[in-house]
PDB file of N, CA and C in Angstrom:
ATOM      1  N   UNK A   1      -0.178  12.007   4.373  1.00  0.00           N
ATOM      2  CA  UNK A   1       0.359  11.382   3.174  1.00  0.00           C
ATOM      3  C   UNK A   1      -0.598  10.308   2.648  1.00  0.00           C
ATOM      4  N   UNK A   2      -0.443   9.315   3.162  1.00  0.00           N
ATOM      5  CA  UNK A   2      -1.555   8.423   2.916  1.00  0.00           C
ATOM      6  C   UNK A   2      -2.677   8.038   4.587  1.00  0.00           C
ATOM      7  N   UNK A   3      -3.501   6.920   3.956  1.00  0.00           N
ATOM      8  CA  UNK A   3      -4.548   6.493   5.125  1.00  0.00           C
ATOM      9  C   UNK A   3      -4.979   5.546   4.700  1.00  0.00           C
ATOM     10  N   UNK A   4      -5.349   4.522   5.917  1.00  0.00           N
ATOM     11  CA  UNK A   4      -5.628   3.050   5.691  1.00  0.00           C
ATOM     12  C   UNK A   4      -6.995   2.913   6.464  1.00  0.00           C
ATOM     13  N   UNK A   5      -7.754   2.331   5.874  1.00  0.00           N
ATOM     14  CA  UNK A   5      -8.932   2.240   6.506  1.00  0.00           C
ATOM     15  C   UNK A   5      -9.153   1.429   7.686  1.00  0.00           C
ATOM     16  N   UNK A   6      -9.889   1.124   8.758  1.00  0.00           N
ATOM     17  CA  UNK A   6     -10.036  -0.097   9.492  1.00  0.00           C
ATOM     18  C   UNK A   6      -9.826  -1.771   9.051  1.00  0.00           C
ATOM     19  N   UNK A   7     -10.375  -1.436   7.704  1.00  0.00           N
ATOM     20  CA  UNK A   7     -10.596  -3.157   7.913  1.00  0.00           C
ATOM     21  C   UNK A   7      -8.972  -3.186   7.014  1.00  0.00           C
ATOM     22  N   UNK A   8      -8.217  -2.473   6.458  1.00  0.00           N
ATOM     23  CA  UNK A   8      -6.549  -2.244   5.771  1.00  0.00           C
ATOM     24  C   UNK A   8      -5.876  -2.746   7.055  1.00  0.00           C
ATOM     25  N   UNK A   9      -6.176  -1.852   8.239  1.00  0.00           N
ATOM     26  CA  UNK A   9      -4.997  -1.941   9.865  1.00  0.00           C
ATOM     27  C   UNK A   9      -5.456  -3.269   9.838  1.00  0.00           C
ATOM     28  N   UNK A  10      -6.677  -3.493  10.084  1.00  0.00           N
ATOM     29  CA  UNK A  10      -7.050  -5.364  10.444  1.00  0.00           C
ATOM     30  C   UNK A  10      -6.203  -6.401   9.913  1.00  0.00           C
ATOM     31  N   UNK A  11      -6.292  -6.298   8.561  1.00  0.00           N
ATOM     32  CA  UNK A  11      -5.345  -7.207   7.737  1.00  0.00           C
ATOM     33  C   UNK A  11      -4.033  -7.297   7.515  1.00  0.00           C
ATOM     34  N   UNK A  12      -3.620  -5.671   7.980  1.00  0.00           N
ATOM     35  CA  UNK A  12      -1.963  -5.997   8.054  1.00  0.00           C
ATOM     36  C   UNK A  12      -1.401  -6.209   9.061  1.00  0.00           C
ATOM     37  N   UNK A  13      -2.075  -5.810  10.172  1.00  0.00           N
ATOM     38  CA  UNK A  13      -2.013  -6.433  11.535  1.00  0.00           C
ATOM     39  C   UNK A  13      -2.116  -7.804  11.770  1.00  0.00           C
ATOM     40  N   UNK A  14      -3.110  -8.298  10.882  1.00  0.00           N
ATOM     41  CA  UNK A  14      -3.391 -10.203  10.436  1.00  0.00           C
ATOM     42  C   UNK A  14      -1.988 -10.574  10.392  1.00  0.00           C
ATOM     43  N   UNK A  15      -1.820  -9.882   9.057  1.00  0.00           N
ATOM     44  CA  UNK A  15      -0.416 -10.656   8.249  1.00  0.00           C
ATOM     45  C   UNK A  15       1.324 -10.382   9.271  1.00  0.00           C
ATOM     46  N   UNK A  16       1.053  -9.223   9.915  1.00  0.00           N
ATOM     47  CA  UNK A  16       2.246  -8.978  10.418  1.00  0.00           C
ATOM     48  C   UNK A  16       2.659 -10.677  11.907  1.00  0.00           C
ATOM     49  N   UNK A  17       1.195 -10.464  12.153  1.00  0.00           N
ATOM     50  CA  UNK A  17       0.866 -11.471  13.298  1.00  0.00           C
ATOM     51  C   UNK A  17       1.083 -12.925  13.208  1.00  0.00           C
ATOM     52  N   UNK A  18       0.772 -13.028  11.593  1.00  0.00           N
ATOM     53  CA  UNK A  18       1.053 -14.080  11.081  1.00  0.00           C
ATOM     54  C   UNK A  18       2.471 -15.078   9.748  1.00  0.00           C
ATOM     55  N   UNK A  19       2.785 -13.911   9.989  1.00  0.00           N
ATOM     56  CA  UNK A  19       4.031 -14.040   8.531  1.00  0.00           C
ATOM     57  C   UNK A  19       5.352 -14.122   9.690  1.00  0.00           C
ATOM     58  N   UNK A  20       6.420 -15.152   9.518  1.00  0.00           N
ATOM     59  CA  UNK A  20       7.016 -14.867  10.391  1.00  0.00           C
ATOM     60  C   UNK A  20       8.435 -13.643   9.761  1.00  0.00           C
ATOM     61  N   UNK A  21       8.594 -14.075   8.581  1.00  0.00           N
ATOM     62  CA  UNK A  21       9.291 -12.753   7.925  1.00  0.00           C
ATOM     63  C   UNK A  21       8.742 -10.981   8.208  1.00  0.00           C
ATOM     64  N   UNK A  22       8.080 -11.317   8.721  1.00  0.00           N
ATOM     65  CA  UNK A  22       7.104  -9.718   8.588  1.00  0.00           C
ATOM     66  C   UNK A  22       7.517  -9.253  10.414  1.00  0.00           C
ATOM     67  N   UNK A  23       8.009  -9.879  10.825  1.00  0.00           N
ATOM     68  CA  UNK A  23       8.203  -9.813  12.672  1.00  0.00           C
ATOM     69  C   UNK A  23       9.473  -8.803  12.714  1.00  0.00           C
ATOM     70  N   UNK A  24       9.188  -7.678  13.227  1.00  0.00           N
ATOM     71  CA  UNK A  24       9.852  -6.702  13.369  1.00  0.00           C
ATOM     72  C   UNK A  24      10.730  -5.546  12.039  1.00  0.00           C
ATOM     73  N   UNK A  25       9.581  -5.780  11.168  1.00  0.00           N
ATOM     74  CA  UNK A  25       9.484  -4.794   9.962  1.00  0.00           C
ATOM     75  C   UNK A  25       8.344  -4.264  10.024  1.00  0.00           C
ATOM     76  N   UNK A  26       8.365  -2.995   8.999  1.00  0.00           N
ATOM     77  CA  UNK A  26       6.954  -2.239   8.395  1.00  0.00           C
ATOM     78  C   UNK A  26       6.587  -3.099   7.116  1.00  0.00           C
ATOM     79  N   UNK A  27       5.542  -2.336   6.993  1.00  0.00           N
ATOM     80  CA  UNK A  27       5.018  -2.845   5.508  1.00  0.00           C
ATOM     81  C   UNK A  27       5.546  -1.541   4.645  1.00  0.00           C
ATOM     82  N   UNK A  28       6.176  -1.844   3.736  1.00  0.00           N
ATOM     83  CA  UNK A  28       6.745  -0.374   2.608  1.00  0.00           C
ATOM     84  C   UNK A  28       5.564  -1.134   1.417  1.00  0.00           C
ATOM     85  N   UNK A  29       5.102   0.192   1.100  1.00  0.00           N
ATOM     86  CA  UNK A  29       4.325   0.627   0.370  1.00  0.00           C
ATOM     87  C   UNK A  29       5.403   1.689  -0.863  1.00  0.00           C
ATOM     88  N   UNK A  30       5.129   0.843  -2.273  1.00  0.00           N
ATOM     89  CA  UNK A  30       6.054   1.571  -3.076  1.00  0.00           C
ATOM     90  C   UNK A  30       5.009   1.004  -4.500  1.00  0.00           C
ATOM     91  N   UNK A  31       5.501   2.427  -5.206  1.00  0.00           N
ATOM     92  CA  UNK A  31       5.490   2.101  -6.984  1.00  0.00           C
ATOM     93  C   UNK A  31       6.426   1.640  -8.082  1.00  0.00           C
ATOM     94  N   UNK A  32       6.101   1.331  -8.870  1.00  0.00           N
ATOM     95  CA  UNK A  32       7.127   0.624  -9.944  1.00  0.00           C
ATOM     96  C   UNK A  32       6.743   0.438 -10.978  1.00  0.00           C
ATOM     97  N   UNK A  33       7.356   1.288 -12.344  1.00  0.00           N
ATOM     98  CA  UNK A  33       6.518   0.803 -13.769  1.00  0.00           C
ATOM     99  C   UNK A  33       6.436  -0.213 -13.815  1.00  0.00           C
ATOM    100  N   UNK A  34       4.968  -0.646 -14.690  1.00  0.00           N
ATOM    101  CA  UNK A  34       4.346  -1.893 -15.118  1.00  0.00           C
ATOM    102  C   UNK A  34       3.503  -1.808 -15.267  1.00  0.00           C
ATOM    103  N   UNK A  35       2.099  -2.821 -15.050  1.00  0.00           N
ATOM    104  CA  UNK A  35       0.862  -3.089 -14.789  1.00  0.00           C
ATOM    105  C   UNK A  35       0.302  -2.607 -15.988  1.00  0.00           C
ATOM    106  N   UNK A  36      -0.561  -3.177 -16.372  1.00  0.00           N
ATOM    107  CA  UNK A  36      -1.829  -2.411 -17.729  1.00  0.00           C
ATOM    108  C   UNK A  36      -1.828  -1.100 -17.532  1.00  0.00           C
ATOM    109  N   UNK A  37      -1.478  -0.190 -16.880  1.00  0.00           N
ATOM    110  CA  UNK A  37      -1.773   1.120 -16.777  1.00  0.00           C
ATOM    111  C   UNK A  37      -0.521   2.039 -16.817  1.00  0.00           C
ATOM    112  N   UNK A  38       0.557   1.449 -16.641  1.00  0.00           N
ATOM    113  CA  UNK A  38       1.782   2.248 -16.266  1.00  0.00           C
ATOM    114  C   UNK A  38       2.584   2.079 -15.262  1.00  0.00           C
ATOM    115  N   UNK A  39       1.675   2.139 -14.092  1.00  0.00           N
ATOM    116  CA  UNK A  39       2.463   1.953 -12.958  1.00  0.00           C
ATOM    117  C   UNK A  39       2.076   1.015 -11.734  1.00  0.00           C
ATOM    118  N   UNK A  40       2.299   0.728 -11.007  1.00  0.00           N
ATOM    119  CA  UNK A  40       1.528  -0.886 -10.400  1.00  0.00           C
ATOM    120  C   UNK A  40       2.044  -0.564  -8.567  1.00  0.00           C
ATOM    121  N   UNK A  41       1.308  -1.071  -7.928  1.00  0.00           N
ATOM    122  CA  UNK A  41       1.784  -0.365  -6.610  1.00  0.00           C
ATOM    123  C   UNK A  41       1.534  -2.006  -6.040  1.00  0.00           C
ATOM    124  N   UNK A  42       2.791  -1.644  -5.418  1.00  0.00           N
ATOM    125  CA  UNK A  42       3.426  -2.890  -4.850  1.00  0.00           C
ATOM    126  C   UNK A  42       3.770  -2.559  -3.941  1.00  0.00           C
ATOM    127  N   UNK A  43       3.991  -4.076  -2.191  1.00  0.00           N
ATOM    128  CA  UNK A  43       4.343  -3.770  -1.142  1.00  0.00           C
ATOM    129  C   UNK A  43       5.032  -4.952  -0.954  1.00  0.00           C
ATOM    130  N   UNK A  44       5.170  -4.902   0.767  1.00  0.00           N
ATOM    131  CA  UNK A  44       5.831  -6.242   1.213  1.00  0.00           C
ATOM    132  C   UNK A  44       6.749  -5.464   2.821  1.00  0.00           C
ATOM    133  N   UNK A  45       7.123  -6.062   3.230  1.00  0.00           N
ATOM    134  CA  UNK A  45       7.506  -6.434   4.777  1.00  0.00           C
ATOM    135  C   UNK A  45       9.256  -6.041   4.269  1.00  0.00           C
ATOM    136  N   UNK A  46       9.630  -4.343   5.228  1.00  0.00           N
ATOM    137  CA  UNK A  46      11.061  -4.306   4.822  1.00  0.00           C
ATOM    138  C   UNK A  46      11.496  -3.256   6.209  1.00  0.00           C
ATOM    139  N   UNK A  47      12.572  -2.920   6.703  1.00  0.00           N
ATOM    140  CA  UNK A  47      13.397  -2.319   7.322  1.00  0.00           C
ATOM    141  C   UNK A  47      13.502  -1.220   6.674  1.00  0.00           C
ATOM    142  N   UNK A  48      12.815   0.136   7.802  1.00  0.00           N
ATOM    143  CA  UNK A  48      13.240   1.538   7.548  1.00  0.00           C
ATOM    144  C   UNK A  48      14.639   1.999   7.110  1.00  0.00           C
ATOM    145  N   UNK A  49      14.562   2.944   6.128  1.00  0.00           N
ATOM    146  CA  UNK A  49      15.792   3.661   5.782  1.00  0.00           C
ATOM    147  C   UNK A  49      15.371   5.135   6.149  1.00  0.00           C
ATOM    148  N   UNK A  50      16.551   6.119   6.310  1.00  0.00           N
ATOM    149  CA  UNK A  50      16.727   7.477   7.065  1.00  0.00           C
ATOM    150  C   UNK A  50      15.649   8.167   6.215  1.00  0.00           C
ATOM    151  N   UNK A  51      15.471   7.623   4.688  1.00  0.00           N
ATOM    152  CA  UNK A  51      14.673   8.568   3.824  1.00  0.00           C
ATOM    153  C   UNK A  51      13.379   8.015   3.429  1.00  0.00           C
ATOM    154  N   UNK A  52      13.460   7.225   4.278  1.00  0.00           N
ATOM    155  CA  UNK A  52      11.745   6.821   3.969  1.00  0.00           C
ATOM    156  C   UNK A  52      10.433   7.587   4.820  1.00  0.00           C
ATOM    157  N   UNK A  53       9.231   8.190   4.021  1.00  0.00           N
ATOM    158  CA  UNK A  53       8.361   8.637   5.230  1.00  0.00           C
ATOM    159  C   UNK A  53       7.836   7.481   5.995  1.00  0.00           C
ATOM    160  N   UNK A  54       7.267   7.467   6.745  1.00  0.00           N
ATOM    161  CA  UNK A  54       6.919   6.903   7.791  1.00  0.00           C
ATOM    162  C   UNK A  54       5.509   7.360   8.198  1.00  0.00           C
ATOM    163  N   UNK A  55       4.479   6.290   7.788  1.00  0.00           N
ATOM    164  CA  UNK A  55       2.748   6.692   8.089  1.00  0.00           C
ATOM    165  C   UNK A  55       2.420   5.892   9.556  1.00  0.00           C
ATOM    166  N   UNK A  56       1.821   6.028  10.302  1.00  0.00           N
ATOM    167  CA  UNK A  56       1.531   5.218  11.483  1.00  0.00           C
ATOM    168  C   UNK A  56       0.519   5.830  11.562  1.00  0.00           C
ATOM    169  N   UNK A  57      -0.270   4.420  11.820  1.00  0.00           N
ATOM    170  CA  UNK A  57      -1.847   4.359  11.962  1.00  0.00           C
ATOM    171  C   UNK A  57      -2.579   3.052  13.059  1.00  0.00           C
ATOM    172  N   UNK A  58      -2.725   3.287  13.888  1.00  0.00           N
ATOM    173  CA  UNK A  58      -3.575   1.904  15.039  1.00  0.00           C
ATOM    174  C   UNK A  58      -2.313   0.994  14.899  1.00  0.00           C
ATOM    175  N   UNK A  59      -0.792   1.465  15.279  1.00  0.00           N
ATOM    176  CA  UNK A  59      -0.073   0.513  15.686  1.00  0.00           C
ATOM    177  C   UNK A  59       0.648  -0.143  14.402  1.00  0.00           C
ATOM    178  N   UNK A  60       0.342   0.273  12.837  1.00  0.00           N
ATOM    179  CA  UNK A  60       0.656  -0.409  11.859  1.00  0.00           C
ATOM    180  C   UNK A  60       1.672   0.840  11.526  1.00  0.00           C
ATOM    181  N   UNK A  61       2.904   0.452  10.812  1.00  0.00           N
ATOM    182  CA  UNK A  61       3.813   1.817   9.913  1.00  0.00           C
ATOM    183  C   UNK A  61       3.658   0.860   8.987  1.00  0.00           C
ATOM    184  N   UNK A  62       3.468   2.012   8.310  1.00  0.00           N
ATOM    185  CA  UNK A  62       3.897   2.310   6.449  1.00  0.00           C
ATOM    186  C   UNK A  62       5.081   3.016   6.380  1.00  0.00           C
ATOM    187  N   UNK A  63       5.723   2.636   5.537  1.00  0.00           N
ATOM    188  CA  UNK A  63       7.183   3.303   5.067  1.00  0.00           C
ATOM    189  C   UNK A  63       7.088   3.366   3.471  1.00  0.00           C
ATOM    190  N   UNK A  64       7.684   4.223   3.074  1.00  0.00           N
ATOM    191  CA  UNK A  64       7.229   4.783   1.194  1.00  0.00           C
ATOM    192  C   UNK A  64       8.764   6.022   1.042  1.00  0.00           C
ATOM    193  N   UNK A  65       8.974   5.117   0.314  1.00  0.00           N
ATOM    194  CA  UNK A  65      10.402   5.625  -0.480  1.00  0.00           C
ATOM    195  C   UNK A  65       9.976   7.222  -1.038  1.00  0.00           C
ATOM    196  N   UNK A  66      11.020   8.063  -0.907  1.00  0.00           N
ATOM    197  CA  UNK A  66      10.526   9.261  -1.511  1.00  0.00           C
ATOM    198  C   UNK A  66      10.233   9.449  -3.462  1.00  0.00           C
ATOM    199  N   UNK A  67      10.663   8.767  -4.215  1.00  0.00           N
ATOM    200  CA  UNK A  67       9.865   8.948  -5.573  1.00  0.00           C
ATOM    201  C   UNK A  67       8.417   8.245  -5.240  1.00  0.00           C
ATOM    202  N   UNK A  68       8.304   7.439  -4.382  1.00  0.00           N
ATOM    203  CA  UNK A  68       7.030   6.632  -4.503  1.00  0.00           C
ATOM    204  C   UNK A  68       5.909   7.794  -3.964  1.00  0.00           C
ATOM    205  N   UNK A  69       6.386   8.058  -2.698  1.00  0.00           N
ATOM    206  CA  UNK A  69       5.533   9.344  -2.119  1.00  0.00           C
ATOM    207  C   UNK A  69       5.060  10.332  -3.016  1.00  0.00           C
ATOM    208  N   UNK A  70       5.141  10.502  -3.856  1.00  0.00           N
ATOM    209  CA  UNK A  70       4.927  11.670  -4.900  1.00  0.00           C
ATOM    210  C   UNK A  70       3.304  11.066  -5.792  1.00  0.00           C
ATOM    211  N   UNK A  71       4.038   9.999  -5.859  1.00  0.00           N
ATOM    212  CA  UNK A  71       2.609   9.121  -6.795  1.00  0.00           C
ATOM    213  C   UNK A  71       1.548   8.866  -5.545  1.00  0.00           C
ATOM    214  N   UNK A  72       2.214   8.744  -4.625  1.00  0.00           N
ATOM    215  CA  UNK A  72       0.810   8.094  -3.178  1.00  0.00           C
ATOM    216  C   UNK A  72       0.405   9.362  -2.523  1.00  0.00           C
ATOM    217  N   UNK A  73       0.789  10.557  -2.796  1.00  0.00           N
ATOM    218  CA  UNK A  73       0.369  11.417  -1.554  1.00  0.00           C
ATOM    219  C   UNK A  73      -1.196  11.155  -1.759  1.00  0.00           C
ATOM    220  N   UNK A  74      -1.808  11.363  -0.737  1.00  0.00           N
ATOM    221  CA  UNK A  74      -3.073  11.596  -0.444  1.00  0.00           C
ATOM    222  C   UNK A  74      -4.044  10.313  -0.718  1.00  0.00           C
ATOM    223  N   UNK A  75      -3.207   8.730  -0.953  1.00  0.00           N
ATOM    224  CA  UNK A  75      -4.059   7.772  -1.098  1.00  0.00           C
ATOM    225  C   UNK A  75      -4.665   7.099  -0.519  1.00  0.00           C
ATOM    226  N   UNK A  76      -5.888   6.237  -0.372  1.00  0.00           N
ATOM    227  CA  UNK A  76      -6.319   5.291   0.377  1.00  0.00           C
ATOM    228  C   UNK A  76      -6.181   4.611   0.344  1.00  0.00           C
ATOM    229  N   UNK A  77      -5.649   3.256   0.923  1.00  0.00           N
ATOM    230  CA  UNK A  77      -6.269   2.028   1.075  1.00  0.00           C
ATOM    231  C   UNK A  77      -6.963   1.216   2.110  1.00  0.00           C
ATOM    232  N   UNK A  78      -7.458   0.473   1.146  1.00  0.00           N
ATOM    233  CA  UNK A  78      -8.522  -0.251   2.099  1.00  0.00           C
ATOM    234  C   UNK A  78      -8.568  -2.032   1.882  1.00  0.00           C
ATOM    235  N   UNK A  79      -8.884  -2.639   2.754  1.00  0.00           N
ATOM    236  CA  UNK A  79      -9.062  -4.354   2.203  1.00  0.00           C
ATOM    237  C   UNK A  79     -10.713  -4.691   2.133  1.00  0.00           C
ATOM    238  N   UNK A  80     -10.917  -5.211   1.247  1.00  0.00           N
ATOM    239  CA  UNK A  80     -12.400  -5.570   1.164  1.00  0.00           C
ATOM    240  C   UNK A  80     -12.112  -7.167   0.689  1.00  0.00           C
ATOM    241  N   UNK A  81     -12.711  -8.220   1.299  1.00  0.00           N
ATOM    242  CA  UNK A  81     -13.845  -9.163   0.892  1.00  0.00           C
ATOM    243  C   UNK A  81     -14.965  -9.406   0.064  1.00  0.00           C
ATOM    244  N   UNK A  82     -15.325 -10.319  -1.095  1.00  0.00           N
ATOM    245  CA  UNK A  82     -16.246 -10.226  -1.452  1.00  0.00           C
ATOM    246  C   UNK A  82     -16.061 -11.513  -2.004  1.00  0.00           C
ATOM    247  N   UNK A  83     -17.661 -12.280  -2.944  1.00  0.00           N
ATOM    248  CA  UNK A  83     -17.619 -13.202  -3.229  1.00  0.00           C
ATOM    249  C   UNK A  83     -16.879 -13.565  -4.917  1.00  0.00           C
ATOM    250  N   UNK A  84     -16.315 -12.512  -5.417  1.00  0.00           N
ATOM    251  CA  UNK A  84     -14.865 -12.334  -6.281  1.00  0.00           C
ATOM    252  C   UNK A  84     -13.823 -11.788  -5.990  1.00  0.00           C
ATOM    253  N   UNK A  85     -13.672 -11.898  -4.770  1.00  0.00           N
ATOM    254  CA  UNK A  85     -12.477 -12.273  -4.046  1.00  0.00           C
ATOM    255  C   UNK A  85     -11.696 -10.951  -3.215  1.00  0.00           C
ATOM    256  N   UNK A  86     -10.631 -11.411  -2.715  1.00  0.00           N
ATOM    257  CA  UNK A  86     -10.364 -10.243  -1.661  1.00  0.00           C
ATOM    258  C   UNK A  86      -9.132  -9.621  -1.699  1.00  0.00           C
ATOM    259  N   UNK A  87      -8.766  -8.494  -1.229  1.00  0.00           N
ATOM    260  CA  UNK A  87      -7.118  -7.951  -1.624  1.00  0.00           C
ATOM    261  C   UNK A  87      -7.639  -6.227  -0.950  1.00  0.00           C
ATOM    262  N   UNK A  88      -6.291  -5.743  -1.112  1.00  0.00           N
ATOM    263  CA  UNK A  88      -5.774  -4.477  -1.101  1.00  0.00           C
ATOM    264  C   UNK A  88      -6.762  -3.392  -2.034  1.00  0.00           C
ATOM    265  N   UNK A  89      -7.325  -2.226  -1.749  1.00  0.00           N
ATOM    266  CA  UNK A  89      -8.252  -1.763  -2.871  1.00  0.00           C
ATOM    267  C   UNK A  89      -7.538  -0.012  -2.330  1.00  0.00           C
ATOM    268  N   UNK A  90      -6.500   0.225  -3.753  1.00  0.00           N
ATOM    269  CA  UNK A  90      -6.237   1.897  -3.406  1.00  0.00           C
ATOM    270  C   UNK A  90      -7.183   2.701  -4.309  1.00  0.00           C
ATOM    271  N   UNK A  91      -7.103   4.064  -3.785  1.00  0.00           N
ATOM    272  CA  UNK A  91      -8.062   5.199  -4.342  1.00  0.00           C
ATOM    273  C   UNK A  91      -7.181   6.441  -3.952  1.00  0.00           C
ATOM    274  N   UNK A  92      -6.693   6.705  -5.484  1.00  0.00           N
ATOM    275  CA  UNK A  92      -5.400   6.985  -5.451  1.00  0.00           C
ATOM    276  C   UNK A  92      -6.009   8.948  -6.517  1.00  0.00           C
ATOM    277  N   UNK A  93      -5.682   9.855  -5.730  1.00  0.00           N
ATOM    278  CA  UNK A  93      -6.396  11.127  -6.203  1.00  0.00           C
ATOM    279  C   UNK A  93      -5.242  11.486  -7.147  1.00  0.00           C
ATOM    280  N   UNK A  94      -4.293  10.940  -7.671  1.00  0.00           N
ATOM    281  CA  UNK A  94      -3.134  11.053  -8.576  1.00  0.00           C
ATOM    282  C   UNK A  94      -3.395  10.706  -9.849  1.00  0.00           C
ATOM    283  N   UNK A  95      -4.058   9.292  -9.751  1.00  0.00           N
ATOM    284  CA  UNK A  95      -4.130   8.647 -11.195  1.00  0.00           C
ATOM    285  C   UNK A  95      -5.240   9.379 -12.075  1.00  0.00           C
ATOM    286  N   UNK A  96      -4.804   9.136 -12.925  1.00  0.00           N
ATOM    287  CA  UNK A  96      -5.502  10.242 -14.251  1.00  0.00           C
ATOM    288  C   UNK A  96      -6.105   8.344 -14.963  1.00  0.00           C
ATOM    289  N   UNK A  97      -5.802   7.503 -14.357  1.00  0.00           N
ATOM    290  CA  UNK A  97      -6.581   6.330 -15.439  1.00  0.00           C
ATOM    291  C   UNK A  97      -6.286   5.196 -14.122  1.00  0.00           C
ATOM    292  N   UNK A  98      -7.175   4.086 -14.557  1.00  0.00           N
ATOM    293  CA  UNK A  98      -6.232   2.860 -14.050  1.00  0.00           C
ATOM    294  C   UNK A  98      -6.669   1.116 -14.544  1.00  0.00           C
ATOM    295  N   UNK A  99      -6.118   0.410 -14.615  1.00  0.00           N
ATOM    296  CA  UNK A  99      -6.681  -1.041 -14.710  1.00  0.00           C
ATOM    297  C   UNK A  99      -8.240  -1.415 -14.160  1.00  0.00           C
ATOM    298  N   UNK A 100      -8.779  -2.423 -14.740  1.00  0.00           N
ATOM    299  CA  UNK A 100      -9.639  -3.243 -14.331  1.00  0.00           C
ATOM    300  C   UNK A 100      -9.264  -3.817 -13.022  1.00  0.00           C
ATOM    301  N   UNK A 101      -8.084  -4.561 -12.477  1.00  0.00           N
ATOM    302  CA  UNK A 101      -8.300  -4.998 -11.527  1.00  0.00           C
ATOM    303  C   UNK A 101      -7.511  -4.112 -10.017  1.00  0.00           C
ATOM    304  N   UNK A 102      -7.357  -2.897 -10.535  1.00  0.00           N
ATOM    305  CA  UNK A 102      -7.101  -1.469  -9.513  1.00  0.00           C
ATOM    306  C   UNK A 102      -5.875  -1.851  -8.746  1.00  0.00           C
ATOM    307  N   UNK A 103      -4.704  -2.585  -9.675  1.00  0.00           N
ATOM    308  CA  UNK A 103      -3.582  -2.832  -9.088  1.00  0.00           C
ATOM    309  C   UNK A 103      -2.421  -1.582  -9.876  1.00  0.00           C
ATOM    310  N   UNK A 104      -2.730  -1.705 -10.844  1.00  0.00           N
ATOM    311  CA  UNK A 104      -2.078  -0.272 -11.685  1.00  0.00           C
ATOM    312  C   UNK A 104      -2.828   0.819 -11.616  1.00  0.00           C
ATOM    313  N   UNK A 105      -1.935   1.608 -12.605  1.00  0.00           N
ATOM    314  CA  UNK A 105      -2.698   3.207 -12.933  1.00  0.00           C
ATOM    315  C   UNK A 105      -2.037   4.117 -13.325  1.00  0.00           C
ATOM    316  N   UNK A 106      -2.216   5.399 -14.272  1.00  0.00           N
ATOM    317  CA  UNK A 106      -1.639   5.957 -14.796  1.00  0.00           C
ATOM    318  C   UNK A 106      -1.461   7.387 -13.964  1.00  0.00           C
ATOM    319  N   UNK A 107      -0.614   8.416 -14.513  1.00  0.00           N
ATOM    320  CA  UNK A 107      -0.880   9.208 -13.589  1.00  0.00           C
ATOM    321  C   UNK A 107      -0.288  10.748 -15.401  1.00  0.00           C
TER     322      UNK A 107
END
């Protein structure tokens, strides 16, 4: 479904380690109209439901609502660093367009 790169597990492994809200949840990975492009992919720290898939990778789950799964099959993410700054970077084989700052995208 999807895949997270090394240095993605690093950082959510960071944040899980470090957030105390995030202690004994996944990270859900979901979409939601908006963003300059249409649609904007958004996450955060939540409790499995019966219909969520379920990605596990080096100890990290992803959980993704089934309309969201449709827009993410087959995406990447990854976290990169740089000296304009750092975040979440998807590469998403769905979107037909997306924003400048690769938080939206059209499909």
């Amino acid at each position: 479904m999807i895949t997270l790169t090394e240095r993605a597990v690093g950082r959510i492994k960071n944040i899980l380690q470090s957030e105390p809200e995030a202690q004994g949840k996944a990270l859900r990975l979901f979409v939601q109209g908006g963003g300059c492009a249409g649609f904007q992919y958004t996450f955060g720290f939540d409790d499995k439901h019966d219909e969520d898939a379920v990605v596990a990778q080096d100890d990290v789950e992803v959980i993704i609502d089934p309309m969201s799964a449709v827009y993410l099959a087959g995406l990447q993410v990854d976290y990169t660093e740089s000296l304009t700054g750092a975040g979440f970077r998807f590469s998403n084989p769905n979107a037909t367009g997306s924003c400048g700052c690769g938080k939206s995208f059209s499909v």
